[in-house]
C-alpha atoms as a PDB file:
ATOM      1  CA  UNK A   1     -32.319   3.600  57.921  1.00  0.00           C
ATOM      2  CA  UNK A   2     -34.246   4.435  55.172  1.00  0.00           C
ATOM      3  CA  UNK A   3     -33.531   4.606  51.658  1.00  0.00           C
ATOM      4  CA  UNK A   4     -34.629   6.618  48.547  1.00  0.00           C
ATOM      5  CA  UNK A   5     -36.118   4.983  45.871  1.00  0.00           C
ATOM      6  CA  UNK A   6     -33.842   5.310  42.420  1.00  0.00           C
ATOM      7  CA  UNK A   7     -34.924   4.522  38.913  1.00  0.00           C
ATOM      8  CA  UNK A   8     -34.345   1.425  37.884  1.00  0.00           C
ATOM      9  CA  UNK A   9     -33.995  -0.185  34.176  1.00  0.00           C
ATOM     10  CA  UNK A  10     -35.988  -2.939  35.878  1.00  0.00           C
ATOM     11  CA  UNK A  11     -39.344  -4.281  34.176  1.00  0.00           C
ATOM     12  CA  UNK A  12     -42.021  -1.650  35.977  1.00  0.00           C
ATOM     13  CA  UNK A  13     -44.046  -5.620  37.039  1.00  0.00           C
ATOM     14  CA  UNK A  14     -40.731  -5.913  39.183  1.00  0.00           C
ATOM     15  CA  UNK A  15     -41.320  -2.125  40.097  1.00  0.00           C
ATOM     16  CA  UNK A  16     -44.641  -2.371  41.504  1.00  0.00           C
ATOM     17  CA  UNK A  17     -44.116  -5.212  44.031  1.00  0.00           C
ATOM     18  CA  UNK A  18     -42.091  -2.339  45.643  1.00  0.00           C
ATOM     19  CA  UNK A  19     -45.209  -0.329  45.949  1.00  0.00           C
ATOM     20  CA  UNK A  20     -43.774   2.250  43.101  1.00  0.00           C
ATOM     21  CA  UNK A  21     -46.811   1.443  40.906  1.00  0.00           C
ATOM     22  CA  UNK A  22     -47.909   5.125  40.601  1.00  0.00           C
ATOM     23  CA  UNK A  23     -44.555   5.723  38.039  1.00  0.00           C
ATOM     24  CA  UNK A  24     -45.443   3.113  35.642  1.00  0.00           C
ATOM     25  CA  UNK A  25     -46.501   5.475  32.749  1.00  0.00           C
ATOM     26  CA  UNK A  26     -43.386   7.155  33.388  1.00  0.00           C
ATOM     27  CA  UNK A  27     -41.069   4.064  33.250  1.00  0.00           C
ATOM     28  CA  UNK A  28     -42.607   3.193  30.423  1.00  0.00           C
ATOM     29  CA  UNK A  29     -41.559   6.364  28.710  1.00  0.00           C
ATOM     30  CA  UNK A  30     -38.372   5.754  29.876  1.00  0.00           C
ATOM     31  CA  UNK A  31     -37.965   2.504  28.675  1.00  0.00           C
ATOM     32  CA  UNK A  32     -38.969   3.196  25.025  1.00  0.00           C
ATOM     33  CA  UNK A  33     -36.471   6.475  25.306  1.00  0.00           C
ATOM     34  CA  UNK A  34     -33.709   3.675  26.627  1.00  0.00           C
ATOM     35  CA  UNK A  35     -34.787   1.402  23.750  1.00  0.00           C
ATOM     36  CA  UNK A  36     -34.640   4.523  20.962  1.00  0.00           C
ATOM     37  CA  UNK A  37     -31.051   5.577  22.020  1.00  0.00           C
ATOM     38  CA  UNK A  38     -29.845   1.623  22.197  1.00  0.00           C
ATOM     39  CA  UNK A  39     -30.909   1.779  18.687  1.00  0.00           C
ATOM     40  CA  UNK A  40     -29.444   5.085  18.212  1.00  0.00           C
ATOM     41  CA  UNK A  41     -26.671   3.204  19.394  1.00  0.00           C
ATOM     42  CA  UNK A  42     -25.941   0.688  17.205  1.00  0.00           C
ATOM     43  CA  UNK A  43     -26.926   2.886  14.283  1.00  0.00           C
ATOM     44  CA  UNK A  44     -23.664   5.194  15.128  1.00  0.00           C
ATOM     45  CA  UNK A  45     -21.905   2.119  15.397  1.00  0.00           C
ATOM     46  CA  UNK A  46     -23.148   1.284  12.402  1.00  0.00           C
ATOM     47  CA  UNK A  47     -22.149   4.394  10.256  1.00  0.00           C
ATOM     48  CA  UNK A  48     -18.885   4.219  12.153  1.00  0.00           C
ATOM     49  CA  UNK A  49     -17.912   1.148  10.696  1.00  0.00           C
ATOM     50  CA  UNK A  50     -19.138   2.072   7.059  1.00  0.00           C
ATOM     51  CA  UNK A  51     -17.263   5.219   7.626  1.00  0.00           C
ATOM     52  CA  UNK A  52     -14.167   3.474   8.173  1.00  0.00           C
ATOM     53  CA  UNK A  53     -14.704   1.003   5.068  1.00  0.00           C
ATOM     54  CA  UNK A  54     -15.722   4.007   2.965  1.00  0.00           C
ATOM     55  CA  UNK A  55     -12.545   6.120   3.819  1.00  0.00           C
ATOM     56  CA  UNK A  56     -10.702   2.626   3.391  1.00  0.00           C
ATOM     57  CA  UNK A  57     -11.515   2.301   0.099  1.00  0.00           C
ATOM     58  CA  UNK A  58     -11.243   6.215  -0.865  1.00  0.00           C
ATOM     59  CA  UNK A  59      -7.444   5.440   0.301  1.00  0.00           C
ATOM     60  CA  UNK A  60      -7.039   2.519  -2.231  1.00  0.00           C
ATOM     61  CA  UNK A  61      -8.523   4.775  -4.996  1.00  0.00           C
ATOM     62  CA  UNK A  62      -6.350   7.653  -4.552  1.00  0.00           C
ATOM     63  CA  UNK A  63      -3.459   4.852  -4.446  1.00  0.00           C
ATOM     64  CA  UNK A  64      -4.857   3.450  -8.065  1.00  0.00           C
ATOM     65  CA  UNK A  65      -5.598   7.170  -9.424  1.00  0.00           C
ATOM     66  CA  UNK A  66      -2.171   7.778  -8.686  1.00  0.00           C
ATOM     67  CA  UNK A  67      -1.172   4.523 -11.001  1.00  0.00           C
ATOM     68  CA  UNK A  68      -3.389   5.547 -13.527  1.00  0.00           C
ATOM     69  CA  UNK A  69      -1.777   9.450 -13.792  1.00  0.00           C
ATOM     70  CA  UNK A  70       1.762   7.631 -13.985  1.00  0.00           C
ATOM     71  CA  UNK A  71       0.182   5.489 -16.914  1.00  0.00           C
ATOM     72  CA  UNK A  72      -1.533   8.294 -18.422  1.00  0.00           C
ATOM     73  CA  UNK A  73       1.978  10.131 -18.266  1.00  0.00           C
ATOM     74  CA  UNK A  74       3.505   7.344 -19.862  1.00  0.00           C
ATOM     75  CA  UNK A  75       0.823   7.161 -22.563  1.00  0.00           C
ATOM     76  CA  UNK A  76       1.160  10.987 -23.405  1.00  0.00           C
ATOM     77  CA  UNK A  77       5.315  10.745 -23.986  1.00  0.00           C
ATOM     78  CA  UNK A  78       4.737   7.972 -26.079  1.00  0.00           C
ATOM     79  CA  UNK A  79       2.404   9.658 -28.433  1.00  0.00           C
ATOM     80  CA  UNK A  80       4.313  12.566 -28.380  1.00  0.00           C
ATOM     81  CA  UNK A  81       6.486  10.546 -30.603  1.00  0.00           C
ATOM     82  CA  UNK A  82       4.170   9.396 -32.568  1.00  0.00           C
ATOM     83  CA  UNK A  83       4.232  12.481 -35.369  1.00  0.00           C
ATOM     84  CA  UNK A  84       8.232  11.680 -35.664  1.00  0.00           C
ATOM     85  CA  UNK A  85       7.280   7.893 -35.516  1.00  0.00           C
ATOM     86  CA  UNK A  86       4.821   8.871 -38.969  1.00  0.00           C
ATOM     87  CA  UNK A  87       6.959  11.307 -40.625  1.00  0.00           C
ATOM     88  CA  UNK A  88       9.990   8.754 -40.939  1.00  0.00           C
ATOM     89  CA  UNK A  89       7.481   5.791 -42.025  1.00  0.00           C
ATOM     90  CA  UNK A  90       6.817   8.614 -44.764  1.00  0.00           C
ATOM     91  CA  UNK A  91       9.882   9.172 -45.744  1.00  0.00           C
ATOM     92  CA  UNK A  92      11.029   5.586 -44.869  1.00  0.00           C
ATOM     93  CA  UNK A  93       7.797   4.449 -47.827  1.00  0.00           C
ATOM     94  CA  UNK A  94       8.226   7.696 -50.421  1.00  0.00           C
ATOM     95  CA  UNK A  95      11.596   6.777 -50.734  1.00  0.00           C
ATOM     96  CA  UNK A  96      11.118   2.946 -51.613  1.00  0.00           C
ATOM     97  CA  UNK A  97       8.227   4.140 -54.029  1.00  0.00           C
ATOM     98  CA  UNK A  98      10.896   5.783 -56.025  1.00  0.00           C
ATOM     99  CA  UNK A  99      13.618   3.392 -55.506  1.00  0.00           C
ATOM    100  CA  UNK A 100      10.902   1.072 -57.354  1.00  0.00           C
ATOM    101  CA  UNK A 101       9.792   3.131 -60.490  1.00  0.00           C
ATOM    102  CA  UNK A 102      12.029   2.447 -63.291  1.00  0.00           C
ATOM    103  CA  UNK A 103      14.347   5.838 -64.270  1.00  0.00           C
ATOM    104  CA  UNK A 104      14.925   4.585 -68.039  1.00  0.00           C
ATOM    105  CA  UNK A 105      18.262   4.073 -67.480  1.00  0.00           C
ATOM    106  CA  UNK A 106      17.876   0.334 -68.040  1.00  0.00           C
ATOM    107  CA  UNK A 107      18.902  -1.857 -71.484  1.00  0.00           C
ATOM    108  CA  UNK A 108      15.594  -3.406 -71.362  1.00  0.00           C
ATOM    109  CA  UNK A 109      16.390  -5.747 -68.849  1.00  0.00           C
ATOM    110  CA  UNK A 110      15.085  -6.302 -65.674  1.00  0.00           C
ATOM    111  CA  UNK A 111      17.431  -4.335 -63.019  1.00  0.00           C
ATOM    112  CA  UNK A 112      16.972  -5.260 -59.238  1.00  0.00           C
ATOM    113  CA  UNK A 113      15.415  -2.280 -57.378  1.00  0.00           C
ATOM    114  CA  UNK A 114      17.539  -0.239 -54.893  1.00  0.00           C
ATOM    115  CA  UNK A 115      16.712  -1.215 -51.514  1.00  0.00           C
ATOM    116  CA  UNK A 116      15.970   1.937 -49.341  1.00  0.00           C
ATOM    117  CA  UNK A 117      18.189   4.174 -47.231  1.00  0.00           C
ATOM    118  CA  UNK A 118      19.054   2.461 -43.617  1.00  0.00           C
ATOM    119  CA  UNK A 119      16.608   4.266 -41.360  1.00  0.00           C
ATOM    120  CA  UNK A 120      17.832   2.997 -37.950  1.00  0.00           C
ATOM    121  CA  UNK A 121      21.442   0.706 -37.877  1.00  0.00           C
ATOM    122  CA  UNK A 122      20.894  -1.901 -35.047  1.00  0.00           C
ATOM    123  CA  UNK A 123      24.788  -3.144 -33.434  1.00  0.00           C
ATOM    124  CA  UNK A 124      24.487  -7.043 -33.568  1.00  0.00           C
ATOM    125  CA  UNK A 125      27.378  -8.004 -31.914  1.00  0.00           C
ATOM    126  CA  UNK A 126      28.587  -8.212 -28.215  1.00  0.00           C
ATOM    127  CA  UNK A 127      25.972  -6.507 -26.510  1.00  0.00           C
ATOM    128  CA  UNK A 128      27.723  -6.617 -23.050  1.00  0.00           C
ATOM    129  CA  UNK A 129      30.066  -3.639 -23.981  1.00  0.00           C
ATOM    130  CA  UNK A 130      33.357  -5.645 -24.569  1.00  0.00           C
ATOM    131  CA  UNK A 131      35.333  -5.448 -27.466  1.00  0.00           C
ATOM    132  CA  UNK A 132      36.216  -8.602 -28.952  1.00  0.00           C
ATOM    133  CA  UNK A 133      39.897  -8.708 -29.821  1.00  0.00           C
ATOM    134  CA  UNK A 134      40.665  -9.645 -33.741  1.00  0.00           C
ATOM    135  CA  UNK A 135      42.702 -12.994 -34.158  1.00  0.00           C
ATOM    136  CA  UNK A 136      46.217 -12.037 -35.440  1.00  0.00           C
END
């Protein structure tokens, strides 16, 4: 029985001891093409793993973006309050400015300035909601 010869990825020296020495030129052409997609290869295994790392890390940005738009949110009510935060230090400091000017009401002697109006009247006390019941 006789067989057909099939291409081999065998070196062509092993080749020609079969008496196929005629396709050399031709093996060699297909050895280089073998070698340029086994480089082609690893080079699209290659962008296959950056790939992966690169949409890896897009993930963890999108997760820190996200922190940084609930900060920025944050931020932004705070400053809203800002402009009520300045107009009651205004008022809070034009109102001990005249509490500190003398009105010529005085004898001549030195009377203790008025301290300024309560702006903000902190409980200081029980804290946990329970009312303390008075001694009788």
């Amino acid at each position: 029985m006789s067989y057909a010869s099939r291409q081999s990825i065998l070196p062509s020296s092993r080749q020609s001891t079969f008496g196929l020495g005629g396709s050399t030129s031709s093996n060699n052409a297909l050895q280089q093409r073998i070698i340029q997609k086994r480089a082609e290869l690893e080079n699209l295994k290659q962008l296959r793993d950056l790939s992966g790392n690169l949409a890896t890390q897009m993930a963890e940005l999108e997760s820190k973006l996200a922190t940084l738009r609930d900060g920025a949110e944050a931020v932004a009510c705070v400053l809203q309050n800002w402009e009520g935060v300045m107009s009651a230090i205004s008022m809070a400091s034009t109102r001990a400015a005249s509490t500190l000017v003398p009105t010529g009401k005085s004898n001549g002697a030195s009377a203790e300035p008025e301290l300024p109006v309560t702006l903000v009247r902190i409980p200081v006390g029980d804290t946990d909601g329970s009312k303390q019941q008075p001694a009788t």
